[in-house]
N, C-alpha and C. Protein backbone atom coordinates (compact mmCIF):
# COMPACT_ATOMS: atom_id res chain seq x y z
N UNK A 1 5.03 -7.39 -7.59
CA UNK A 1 4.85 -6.48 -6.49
C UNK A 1 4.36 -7.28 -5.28
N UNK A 2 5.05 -7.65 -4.34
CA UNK A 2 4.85 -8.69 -2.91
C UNK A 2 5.29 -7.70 -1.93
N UNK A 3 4.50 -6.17 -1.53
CA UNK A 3 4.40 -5.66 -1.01
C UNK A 3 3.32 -6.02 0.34
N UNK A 4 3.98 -6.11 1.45
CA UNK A 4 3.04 -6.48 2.75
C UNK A 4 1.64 -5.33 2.91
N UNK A 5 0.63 -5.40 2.91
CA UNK A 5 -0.08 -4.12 3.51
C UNK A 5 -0.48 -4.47 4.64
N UNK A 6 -1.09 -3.26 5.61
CA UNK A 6 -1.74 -3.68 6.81
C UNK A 6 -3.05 -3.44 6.36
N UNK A 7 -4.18 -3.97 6.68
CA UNK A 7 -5.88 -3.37 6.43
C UNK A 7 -6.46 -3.05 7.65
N UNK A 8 -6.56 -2.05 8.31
CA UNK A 8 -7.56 -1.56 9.43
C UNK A 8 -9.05 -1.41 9.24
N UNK A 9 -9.90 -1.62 9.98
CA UNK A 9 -11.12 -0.86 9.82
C UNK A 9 -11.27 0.31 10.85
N UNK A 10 -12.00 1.38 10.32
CA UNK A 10 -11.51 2.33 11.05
C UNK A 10 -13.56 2.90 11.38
N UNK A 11 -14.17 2.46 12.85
CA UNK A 11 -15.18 2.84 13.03
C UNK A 11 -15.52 4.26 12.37
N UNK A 12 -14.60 5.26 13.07
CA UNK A 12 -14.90 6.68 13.20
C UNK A 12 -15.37 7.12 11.79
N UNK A 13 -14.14 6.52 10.71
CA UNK A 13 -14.31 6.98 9.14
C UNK A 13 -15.07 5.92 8.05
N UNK A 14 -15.38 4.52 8.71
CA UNK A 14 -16.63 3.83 8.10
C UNK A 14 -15.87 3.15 7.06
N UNK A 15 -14.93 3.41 7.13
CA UNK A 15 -13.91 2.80 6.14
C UNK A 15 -13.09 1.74 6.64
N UNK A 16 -12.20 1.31 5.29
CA UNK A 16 -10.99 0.37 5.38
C UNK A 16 -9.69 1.27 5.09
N UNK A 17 -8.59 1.27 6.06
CA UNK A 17 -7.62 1.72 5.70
C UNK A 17 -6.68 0.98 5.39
N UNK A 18 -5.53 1.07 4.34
CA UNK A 18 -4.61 0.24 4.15
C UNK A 18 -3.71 0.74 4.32
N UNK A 19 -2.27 0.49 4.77
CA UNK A 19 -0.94 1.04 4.45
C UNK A 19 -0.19 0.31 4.24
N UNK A 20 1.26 0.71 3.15
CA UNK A 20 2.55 -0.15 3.25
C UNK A 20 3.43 0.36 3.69
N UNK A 21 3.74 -0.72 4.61
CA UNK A 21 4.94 -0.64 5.81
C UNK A 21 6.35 -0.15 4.73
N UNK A 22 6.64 -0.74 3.86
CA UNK A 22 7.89 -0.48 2.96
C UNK A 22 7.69 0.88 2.47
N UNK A 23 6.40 1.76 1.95
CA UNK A 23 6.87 2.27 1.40
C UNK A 23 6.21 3.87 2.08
N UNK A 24 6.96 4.49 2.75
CA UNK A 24 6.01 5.84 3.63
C UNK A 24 5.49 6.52 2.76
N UNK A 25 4.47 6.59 3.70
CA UNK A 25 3.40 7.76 3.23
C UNK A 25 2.30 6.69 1.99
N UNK A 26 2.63 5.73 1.77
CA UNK A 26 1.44 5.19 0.63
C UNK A 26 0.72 4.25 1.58
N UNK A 27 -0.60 5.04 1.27
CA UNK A 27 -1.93 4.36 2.13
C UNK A 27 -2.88 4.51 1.42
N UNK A 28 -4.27 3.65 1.38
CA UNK A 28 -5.35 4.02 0.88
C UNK A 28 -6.40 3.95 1.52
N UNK A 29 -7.88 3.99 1.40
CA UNK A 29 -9.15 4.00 2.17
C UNK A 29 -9.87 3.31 1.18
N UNK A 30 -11.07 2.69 1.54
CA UNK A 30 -12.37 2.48 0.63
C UNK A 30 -13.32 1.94 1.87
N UNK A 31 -14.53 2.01 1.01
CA UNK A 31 -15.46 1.57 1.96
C UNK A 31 -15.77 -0.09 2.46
N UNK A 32 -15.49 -0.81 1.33
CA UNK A 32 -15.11 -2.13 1.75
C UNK A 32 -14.27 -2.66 1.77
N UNK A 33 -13.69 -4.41 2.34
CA UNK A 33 -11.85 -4.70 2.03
C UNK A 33 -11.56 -5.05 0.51
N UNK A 34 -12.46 -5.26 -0.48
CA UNK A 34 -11.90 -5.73 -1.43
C UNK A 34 -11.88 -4.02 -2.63
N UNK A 35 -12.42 -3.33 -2.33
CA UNK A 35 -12.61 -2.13 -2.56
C UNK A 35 -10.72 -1.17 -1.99
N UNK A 36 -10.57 -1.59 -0.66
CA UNK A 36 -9.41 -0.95 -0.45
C UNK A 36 -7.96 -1.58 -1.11
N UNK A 37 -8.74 -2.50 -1.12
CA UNK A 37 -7.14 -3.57 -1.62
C UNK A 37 -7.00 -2.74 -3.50
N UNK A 38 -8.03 -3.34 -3.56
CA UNK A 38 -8.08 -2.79 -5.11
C UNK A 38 -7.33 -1.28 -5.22
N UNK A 39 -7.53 -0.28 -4.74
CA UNK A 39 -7.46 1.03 -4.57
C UNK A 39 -5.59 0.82 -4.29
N UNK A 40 -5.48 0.18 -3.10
CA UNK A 40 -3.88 0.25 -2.58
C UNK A 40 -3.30 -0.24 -3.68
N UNK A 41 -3.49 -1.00 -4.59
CA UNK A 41 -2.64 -1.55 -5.65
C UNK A 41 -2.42 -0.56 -6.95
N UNK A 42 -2.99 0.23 -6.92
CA UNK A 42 -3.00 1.18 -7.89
C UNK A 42 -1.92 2.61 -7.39
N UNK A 43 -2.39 2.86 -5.87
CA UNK A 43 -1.34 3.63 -4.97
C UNK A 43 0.01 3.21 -4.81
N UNK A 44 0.19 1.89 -4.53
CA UNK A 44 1.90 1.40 -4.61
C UNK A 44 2.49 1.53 -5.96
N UNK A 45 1.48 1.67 -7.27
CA UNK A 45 2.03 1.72 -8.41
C UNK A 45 2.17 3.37 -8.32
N UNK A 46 1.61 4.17 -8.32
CA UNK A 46 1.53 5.41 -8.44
C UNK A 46 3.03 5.65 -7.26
N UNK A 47 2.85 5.16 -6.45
CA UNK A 47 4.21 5.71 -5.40
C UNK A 47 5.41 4.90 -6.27
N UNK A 48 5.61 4.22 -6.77
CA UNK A 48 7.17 3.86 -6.94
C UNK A 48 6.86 4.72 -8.39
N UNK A 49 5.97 4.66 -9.13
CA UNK A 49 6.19 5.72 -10.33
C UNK A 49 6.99 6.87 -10.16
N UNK A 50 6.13 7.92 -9.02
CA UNK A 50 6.11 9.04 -8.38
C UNK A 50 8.32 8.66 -7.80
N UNK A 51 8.30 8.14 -7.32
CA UNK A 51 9.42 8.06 -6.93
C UNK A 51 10.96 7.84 -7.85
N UNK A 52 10.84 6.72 -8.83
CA UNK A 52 11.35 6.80 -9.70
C UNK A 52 11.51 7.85 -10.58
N UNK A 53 10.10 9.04 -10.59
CA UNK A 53 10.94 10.52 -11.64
C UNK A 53 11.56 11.09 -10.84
N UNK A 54 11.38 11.05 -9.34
CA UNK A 54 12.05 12.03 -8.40
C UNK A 54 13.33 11.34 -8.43
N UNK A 55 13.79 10.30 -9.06
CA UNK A 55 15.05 9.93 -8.62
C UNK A 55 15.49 9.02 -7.18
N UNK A 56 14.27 9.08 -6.52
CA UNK A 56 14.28 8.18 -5.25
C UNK A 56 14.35 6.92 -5.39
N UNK A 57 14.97 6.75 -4.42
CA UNK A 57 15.33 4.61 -4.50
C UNK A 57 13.80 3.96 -4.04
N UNK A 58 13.47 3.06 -4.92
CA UNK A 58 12.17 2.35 -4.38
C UNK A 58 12.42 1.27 -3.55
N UNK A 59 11.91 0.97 -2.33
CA UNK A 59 12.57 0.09 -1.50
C UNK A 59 12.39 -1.38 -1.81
N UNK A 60 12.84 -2.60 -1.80
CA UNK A 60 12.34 -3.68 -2.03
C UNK A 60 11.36 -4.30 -0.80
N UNK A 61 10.54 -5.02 -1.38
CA UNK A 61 9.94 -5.84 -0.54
C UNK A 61 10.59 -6.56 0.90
N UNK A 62 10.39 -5.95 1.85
CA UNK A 62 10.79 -6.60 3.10
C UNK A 62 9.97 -7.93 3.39
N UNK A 63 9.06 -8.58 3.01
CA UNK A 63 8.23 -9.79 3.38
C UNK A 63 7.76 -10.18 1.66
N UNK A 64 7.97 -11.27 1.33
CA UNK A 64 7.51 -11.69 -0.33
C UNK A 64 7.60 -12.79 -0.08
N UNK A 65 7.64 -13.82 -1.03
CA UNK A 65 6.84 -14.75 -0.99
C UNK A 65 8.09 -16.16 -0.70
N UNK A 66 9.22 -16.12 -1.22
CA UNK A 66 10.57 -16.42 -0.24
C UNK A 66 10.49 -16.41 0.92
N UNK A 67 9.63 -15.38 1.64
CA UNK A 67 9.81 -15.62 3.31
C UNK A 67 8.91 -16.68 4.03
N UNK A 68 7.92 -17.05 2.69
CA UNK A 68 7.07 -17.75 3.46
C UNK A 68 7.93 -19.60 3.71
């Protein structure tokens, strides 16, 4: 899984937000960065799960480790 995330800190909510660009709508929060990372890795699994019973195409990695 060489899914790109972004990590924000977000004053207002005291948190870390994460999202992946590849895959909409899967984001996570926690209160610290190694706390959100942890959290988002469990969410990208839960979203291509979630997607695969629906029958939805899971997208591949747009940035992995080839690009570097």
């Amino acid at each position: 899984m060489n899914y790109c995330i972004v990590m924000k800190y977000s004053a207002k909510g005291n948190c870390y937000i994460v999202t992946v660009p590849d895959l909409p709508g899967c984001m996570a929060d926690e209160r610290t960065p190694n706390e959100a990372f942890e959290n988002v890795k469990n969410v990208i699994q839960e979203w291509i799960d979630t997607a695969k019973t629906a029958g939805r195409e899971v997208p591949e990695p747009s940035f992995g480790q080839d690009n570097f």
